[in-house]
PDB file of N, CA and C in Angstrom:
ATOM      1  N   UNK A   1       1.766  26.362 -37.612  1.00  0.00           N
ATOM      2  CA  UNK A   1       0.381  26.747 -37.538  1.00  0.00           C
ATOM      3  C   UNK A   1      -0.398  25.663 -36.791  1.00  0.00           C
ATOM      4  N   UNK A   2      -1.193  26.450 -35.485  1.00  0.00           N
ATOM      5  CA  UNK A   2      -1.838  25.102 -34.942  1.00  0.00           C
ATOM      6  C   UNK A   2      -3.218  24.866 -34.937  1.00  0.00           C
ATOM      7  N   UNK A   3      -3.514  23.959 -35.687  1.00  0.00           N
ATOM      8  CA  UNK A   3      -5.188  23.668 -35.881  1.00  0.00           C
ATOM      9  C   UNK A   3      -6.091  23.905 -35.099  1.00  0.00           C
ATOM     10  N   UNK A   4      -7.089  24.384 -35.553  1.00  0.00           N
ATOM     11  CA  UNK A   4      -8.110  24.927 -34.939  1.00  0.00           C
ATOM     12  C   UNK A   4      -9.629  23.855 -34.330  1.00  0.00           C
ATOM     13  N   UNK A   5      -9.041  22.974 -33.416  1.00  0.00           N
ATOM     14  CA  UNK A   5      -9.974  22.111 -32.421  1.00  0.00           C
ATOM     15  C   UNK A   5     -10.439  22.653 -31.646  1.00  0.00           C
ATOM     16  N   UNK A   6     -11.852  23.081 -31.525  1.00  0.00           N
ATOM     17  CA  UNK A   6     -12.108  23.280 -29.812  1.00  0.00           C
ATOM     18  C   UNK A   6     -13.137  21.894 -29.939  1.00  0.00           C
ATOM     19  N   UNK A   7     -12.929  22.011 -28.228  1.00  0.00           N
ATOM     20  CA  UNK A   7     -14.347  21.095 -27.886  1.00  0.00           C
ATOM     21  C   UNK A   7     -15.233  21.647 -26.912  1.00  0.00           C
ATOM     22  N   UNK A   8     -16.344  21.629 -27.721  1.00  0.00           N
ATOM     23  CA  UNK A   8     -17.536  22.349 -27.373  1.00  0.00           C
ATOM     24  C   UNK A   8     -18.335  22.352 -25.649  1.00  0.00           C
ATOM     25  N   UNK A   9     -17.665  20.991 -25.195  1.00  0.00           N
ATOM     26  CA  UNK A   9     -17.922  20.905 -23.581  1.00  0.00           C
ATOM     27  C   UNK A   9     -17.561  19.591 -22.816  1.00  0.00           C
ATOM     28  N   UNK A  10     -17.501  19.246 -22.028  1.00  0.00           N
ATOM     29  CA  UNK A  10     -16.988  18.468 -21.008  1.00  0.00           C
ATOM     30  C   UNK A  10     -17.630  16.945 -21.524  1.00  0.00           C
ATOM     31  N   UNK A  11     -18.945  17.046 -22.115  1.00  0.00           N
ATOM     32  CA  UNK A  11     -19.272  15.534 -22.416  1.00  0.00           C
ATOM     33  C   UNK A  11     -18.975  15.324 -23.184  1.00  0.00           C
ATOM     34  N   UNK A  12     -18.463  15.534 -24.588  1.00  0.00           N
ATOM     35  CA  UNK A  12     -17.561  15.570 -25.597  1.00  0.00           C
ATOM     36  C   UNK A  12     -16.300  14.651 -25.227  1.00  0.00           C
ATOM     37  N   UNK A  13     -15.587  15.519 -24.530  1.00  0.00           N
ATOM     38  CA  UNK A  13     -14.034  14.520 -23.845  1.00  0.00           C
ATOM     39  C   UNK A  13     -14.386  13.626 -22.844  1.00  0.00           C
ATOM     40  N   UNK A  14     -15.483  13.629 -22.308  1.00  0.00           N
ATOM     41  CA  UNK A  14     -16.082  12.397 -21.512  1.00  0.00           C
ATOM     42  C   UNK A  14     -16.248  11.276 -22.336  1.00  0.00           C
ATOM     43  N   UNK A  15     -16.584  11.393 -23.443  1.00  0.00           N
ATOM     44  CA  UNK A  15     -17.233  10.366 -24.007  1.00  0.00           C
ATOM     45  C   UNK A  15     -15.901   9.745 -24.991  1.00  0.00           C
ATOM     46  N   UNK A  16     -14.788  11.056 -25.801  1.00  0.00           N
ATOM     47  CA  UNK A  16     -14.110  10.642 -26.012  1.00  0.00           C
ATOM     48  C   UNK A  16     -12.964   9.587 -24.944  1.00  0.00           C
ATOM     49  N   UNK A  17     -12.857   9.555 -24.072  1.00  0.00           N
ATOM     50  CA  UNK A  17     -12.454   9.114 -23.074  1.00  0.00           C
ATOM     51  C   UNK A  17     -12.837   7.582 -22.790  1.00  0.00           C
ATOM     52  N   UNK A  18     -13.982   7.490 -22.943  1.00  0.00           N
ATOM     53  CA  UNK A  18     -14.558   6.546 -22.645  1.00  0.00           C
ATOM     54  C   UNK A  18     -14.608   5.490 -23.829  1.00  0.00           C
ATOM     55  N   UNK A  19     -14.384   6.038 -25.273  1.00  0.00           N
ATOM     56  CA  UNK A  19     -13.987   5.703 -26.186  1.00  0.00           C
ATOM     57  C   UNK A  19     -12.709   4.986 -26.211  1.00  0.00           C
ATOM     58  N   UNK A  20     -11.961   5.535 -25.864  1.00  0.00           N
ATOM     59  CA  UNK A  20     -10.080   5.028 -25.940  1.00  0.00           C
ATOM     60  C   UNK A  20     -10.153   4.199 -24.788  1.00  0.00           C
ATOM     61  N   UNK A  21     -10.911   4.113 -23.503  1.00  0.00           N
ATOM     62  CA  UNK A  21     -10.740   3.751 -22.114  1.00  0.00           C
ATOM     63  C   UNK A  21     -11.102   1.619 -22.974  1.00  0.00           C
ATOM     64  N   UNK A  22     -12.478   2.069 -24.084  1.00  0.00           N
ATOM     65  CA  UNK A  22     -13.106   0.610 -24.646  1.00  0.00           C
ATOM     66  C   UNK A  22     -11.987   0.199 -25.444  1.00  0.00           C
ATOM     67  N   UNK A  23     -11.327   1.162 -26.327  1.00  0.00           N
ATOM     68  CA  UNK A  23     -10.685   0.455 -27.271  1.00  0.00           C
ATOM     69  C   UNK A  23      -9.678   0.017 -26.620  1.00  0.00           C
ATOM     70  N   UNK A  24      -8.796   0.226 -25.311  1.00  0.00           N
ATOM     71  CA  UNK A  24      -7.928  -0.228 -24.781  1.00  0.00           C
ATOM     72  C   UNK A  24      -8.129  -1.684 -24.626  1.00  0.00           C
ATOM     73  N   UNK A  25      -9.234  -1.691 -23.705  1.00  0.00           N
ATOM     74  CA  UNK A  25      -9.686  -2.330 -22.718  1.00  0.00           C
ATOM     75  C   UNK A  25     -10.246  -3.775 -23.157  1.00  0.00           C
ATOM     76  N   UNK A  26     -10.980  -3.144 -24.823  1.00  0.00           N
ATOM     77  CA  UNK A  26     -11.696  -4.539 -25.558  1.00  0.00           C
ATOM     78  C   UNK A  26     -11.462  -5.624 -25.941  1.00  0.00           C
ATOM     79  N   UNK A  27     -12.473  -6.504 -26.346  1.00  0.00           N
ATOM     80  CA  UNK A  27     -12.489  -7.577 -26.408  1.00  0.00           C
ATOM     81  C   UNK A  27     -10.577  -7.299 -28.156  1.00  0.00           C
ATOM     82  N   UNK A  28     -10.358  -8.715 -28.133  1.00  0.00           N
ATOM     83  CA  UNK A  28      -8.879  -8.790 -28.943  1.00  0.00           C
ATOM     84  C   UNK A  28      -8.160  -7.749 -29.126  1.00  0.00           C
ATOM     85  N   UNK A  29      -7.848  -7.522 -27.841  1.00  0.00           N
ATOM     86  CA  UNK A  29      -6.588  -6.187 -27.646  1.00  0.00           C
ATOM     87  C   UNK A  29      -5.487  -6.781 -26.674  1.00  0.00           C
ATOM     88  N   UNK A  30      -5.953  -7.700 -26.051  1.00  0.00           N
ATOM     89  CA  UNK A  30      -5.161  -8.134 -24.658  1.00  0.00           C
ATOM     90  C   UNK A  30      -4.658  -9.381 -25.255  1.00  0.00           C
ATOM     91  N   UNK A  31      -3.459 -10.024 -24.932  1.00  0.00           N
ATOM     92  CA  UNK A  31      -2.751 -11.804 -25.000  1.00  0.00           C
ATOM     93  C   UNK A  31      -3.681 -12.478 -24.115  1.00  0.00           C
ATOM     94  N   UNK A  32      -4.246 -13.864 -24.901  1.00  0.00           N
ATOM     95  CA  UNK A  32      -4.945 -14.854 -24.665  1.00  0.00           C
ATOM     96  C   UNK A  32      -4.569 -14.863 -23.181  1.00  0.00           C
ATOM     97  N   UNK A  33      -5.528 -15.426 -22.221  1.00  0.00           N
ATOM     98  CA  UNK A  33      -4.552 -15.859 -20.474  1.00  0.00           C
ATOM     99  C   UNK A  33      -4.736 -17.408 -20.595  1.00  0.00           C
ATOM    100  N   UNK A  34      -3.572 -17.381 -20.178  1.00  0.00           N
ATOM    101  CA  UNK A  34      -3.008 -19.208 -20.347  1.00  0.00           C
ATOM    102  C   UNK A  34      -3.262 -19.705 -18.905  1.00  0.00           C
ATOM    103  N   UNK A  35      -3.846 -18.699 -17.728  1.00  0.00           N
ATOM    104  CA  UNK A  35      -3.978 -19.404 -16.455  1.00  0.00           C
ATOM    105  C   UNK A  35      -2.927 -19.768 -15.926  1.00  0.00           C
ATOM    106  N   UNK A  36      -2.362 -18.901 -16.079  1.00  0.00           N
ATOM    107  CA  UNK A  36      -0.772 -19.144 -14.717  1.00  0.00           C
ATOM    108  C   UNK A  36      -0.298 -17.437 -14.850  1.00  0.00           C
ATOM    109  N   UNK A  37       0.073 -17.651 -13.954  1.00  0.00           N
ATOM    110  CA  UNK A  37       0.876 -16.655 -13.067  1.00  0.00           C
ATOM    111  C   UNK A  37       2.260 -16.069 -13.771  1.00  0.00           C
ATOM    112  N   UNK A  38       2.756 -15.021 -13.984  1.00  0.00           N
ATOM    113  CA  UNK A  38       4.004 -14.635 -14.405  1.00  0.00           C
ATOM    114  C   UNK A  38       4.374 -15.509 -15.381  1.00  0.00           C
ATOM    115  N   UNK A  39       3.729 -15.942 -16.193  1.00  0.00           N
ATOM    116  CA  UNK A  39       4.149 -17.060 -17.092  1.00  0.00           C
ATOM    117  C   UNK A  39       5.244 -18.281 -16.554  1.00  0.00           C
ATOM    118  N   UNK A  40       4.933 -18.340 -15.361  1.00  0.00           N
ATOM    119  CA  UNK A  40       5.710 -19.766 -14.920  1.00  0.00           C
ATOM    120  C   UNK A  40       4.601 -21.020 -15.052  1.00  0.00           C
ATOM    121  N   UNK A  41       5.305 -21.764 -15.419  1.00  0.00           N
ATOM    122  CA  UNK A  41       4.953 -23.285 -15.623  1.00  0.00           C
ATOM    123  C   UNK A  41       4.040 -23.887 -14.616  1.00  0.00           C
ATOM    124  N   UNK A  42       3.215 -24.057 -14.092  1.00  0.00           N
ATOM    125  CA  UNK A  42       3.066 -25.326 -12.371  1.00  0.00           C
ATOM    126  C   UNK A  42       3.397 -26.749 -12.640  1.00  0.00           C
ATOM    127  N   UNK A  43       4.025 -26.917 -11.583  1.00  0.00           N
ATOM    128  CA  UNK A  43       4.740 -28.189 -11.301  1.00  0.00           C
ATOM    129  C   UNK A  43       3.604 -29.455 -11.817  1.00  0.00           C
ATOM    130  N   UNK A  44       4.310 -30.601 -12.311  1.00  0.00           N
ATOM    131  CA  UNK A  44       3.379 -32.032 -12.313  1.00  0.00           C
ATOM    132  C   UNK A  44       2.505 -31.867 -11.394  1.00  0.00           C
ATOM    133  N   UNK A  45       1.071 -32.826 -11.404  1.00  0.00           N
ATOM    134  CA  UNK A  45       0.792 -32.852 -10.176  1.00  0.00           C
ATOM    135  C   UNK A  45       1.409 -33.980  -9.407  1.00  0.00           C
ATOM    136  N   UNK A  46       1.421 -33.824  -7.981  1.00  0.00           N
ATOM    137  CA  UNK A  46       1.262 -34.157  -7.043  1.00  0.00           C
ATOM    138  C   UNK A  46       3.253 -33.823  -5.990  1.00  0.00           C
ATOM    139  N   UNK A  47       3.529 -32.765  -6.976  1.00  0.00           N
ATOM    140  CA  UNK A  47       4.624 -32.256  -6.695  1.00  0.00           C
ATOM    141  C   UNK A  47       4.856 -30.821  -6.139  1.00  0.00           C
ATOM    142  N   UNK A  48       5.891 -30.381  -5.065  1.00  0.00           N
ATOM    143  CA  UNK A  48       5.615 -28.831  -4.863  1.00  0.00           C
ATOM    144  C   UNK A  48       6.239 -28.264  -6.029  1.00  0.00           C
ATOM    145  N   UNK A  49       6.160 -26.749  -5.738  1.00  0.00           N
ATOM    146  CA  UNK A  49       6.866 -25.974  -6.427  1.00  0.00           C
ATOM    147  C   UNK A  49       8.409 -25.571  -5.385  1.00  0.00           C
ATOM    148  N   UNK A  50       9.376 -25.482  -6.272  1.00  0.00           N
ATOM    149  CA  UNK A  50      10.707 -25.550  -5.651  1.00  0.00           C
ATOM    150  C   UNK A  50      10.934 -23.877  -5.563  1.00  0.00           C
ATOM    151  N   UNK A  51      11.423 -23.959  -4.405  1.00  0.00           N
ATOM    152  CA  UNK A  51      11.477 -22.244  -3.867  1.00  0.00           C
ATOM    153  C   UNK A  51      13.136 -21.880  -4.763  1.00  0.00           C
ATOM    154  N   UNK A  52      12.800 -20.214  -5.337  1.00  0.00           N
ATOM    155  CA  UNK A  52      14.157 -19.928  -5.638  1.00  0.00           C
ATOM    156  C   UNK A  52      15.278 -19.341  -4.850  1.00  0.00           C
ATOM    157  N   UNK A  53      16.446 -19.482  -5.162  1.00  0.00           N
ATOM    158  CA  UNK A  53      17.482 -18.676  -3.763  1.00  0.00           C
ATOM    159  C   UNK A  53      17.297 -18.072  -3.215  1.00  0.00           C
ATOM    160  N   UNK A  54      16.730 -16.995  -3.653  1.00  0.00           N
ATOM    161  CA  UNK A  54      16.111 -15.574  -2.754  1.00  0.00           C
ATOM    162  C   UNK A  54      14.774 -15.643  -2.021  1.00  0.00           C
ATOM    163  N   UNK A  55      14.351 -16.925  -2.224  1.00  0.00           N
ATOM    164  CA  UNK A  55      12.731 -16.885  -1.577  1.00  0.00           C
ATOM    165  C   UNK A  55      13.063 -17.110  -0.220  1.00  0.00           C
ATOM    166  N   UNK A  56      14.080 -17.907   0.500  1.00  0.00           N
ATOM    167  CA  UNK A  56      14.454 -18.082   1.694  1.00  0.00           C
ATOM    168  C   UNK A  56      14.653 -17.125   2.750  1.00  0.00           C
ATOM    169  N   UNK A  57      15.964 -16.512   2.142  1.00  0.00           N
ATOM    170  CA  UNK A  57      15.875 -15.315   2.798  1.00  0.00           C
ATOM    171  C   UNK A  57      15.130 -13.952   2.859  1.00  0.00           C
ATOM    172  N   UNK A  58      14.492 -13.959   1.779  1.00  0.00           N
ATOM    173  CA  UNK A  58      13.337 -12.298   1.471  1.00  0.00           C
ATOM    174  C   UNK A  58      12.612 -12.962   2.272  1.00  0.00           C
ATOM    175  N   UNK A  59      11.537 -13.892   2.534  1.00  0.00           N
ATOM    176  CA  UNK A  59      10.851 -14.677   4.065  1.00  0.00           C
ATOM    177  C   UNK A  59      11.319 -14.487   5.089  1.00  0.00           C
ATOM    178  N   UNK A  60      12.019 -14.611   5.232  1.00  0.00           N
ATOM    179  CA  UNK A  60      12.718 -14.487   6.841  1.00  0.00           C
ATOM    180  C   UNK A  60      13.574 -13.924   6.922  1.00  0.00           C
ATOM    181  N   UNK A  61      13.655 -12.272   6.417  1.00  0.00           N
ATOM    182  CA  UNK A  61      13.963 -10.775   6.714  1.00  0.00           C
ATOM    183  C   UNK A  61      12.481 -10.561   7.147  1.00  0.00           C
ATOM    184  N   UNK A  62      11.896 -11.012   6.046  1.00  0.00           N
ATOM    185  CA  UNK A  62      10.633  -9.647   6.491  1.00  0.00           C
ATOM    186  C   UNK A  62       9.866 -10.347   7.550  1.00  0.00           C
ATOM    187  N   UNK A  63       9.851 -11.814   7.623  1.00  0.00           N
ATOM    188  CA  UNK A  63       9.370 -12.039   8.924  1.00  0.00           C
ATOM    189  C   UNK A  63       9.906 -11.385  10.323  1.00  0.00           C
ATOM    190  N   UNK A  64      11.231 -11.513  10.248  1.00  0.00           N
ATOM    191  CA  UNK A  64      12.147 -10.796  11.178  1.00  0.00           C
ATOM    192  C   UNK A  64      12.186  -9.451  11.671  1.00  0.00           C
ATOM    193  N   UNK A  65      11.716  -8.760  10.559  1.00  0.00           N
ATOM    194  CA  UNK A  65      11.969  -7.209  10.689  1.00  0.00           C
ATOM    195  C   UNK A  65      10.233  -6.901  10.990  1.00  0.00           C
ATOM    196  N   UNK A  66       9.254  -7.970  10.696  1.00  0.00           N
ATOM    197  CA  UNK A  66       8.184  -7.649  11.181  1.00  0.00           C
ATOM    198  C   UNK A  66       7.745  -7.876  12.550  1.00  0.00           C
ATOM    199  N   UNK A  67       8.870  -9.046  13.319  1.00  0.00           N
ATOM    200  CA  UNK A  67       8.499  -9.277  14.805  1.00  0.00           C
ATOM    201  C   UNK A  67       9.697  -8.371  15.542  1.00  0.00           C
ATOM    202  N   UNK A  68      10.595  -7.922  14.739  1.00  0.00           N
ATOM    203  CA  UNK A  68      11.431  -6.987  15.522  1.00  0.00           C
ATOM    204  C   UNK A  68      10.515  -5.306  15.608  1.00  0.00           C
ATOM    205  N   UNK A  69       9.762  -5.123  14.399  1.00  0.00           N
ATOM    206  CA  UNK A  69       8.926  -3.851  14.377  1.00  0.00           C
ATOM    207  C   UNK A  69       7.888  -3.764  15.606  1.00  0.00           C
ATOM    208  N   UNK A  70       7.185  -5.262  15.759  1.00  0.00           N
ATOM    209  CA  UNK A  70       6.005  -5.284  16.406  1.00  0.00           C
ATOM    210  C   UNK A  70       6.788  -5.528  18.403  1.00  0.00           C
ATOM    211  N   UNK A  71       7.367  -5.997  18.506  1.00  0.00           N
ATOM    212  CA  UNK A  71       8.336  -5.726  19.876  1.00  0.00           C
ATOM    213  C   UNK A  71       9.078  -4.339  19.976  1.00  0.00           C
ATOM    214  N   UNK A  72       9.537  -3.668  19.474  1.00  0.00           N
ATOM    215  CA  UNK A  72      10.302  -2.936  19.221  1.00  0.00           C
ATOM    216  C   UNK A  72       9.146  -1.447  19.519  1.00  0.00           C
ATOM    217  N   UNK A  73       8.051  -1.557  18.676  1.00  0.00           N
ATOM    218  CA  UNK A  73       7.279  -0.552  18.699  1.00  0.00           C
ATOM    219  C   UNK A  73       6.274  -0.134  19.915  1.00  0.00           C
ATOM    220  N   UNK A  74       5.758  -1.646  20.495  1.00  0.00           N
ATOM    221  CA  UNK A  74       4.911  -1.780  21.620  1.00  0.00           C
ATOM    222  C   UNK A  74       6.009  -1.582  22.913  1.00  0.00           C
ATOM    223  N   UNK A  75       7.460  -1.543  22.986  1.00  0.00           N
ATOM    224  CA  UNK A  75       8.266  -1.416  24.226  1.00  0.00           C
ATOM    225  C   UNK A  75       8.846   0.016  24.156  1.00  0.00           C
ATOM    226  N   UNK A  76       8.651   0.869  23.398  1.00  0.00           N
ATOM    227  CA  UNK A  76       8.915   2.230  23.223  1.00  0.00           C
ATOM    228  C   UNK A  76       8.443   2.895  24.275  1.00  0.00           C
ATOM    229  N   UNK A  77       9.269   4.100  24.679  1.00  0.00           N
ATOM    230  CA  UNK A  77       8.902   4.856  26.034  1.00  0.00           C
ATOM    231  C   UNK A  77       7.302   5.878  25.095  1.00  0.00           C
ATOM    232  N   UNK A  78       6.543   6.533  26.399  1.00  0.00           N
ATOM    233  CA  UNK A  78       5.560   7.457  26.123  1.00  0.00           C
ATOM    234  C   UNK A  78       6.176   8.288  25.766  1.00  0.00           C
ATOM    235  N   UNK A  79       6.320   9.116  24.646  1.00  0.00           N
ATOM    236  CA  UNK A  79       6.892  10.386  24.673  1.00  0.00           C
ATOM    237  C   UNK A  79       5.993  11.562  24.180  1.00  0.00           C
ATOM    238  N   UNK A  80       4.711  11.432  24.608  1.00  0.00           N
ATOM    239  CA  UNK A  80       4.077  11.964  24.389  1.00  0.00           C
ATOM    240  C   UNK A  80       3.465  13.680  25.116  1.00  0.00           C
ATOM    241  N   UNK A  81       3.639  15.063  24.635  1.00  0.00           N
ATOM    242  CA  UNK A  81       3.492  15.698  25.302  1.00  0.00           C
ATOM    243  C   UNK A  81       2.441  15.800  26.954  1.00  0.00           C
ATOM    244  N   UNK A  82       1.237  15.305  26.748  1.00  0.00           N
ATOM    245  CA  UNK A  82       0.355  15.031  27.245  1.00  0.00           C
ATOM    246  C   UNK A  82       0.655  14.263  28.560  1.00  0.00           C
ATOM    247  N   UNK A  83       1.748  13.113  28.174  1.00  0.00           N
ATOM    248  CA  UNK A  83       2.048  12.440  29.159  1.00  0.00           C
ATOM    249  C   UNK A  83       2.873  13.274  30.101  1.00  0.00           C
ATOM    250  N   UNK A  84       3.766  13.984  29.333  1.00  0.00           N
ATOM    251  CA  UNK A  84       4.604  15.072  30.444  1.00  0.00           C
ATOM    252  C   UNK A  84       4.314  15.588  30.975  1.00  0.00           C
ATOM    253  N   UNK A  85       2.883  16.635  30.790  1.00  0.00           N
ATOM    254  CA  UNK A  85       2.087  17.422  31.188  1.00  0.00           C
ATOM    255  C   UNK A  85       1.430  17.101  32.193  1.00  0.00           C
ATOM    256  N   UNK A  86       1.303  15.578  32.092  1.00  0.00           N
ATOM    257  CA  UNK A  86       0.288  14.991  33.576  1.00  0.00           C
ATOM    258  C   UNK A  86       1.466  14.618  34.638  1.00  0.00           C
ATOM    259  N   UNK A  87       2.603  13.840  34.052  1.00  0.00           N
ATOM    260  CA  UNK A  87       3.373  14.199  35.523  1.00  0.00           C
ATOM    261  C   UNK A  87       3.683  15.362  35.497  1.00  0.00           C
ATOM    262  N   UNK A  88       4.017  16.269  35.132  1.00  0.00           N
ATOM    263  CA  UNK A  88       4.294  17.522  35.779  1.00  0.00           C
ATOM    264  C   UNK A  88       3.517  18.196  37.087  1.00  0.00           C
ATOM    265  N   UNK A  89       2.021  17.987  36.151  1.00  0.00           N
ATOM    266  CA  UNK A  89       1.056  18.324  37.061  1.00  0.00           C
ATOM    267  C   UNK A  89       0.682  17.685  38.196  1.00  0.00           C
ATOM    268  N   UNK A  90       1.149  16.286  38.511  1.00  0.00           N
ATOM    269  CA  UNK A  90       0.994  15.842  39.538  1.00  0.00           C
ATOM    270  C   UNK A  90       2.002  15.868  40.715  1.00  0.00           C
ATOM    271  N   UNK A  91       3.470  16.456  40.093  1.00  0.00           N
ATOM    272  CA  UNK A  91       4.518  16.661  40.823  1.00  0.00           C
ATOM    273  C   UNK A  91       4.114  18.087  41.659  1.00  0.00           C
ATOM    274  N   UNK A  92       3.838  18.819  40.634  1.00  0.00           N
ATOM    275  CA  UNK A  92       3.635  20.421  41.125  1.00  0.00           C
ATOM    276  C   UNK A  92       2.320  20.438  41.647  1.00  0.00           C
ATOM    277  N   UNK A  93       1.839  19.762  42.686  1.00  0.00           N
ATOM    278  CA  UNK A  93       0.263  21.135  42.716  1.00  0.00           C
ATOM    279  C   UNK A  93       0.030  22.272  43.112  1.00  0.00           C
ATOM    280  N   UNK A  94      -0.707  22.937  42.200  1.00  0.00           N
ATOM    281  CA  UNK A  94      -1.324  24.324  42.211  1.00  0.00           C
ATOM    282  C   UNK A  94      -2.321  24.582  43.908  1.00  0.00           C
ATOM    283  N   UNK A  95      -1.399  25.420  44.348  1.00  0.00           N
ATOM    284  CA  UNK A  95      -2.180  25.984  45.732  1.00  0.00           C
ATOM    285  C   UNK A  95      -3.066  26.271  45.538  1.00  0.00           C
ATOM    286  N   UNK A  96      -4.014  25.614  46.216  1.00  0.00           N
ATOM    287  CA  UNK A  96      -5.846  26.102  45.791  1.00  0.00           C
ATOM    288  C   UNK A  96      -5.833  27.757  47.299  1.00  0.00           C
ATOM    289  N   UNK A  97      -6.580  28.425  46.492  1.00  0.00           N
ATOM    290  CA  UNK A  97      -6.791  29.617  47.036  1.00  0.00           C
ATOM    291  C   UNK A  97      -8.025  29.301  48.207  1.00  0.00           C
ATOM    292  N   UNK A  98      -7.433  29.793  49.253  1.00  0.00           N
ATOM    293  CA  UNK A  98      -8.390  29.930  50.271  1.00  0.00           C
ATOM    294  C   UNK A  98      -9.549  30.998  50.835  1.00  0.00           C
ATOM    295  N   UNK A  99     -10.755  30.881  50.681  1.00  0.00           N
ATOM    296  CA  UNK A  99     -11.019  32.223  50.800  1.00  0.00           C
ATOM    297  C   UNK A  99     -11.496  32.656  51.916  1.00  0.00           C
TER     298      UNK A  99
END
């Protein structure tokens, strides 16, 4: 048997909404922020932070694959209909009618 809720109109669930949106959202609902990042540590000062194995190479793929995209994309032929259409038309001209 399923209970008998209606809701009477749109500002009703607006407001309920806005209700759950605060209680999510409010003040002592969230973990304290400790001011760092992914919960990693920062280094002493006056020290770097030490890169991990994979930081080397994920850098310089995507640097790579971003100067191979940007060469790669700007040396591509026109293949654009438009472009065909104009040499065509300049190969073929249309006999102008004489009158």
């Amino acid at each position: 048997m399923q209970p008998n809720v209606e809701i009477s109109s749109s500002v009703n669930l607006v407001s309920v909404n806005a209700i759950l949106i605060i209680a999510w959202f409010g003040p002592d609902t969230q973990e304290r922020h400790h001011g760092v990042l992914f919960n990693e540590t920062p280094p002493p000062p006056k020290q770097k932070m030490k890169w991990e194995d994979w930081e080397l190479p994920y850098y310089a793929t995507a640097i790579m694959a971003v100067l191979l995209l940007a060469v790669g994309l700007s040396a591509k032929r026109d293949t654009r209909i438009e472009t065909w259409a104009r040499k065509q038309a300049l190969e073929h001209p249309v006999a102008e009618e004489e009158e």
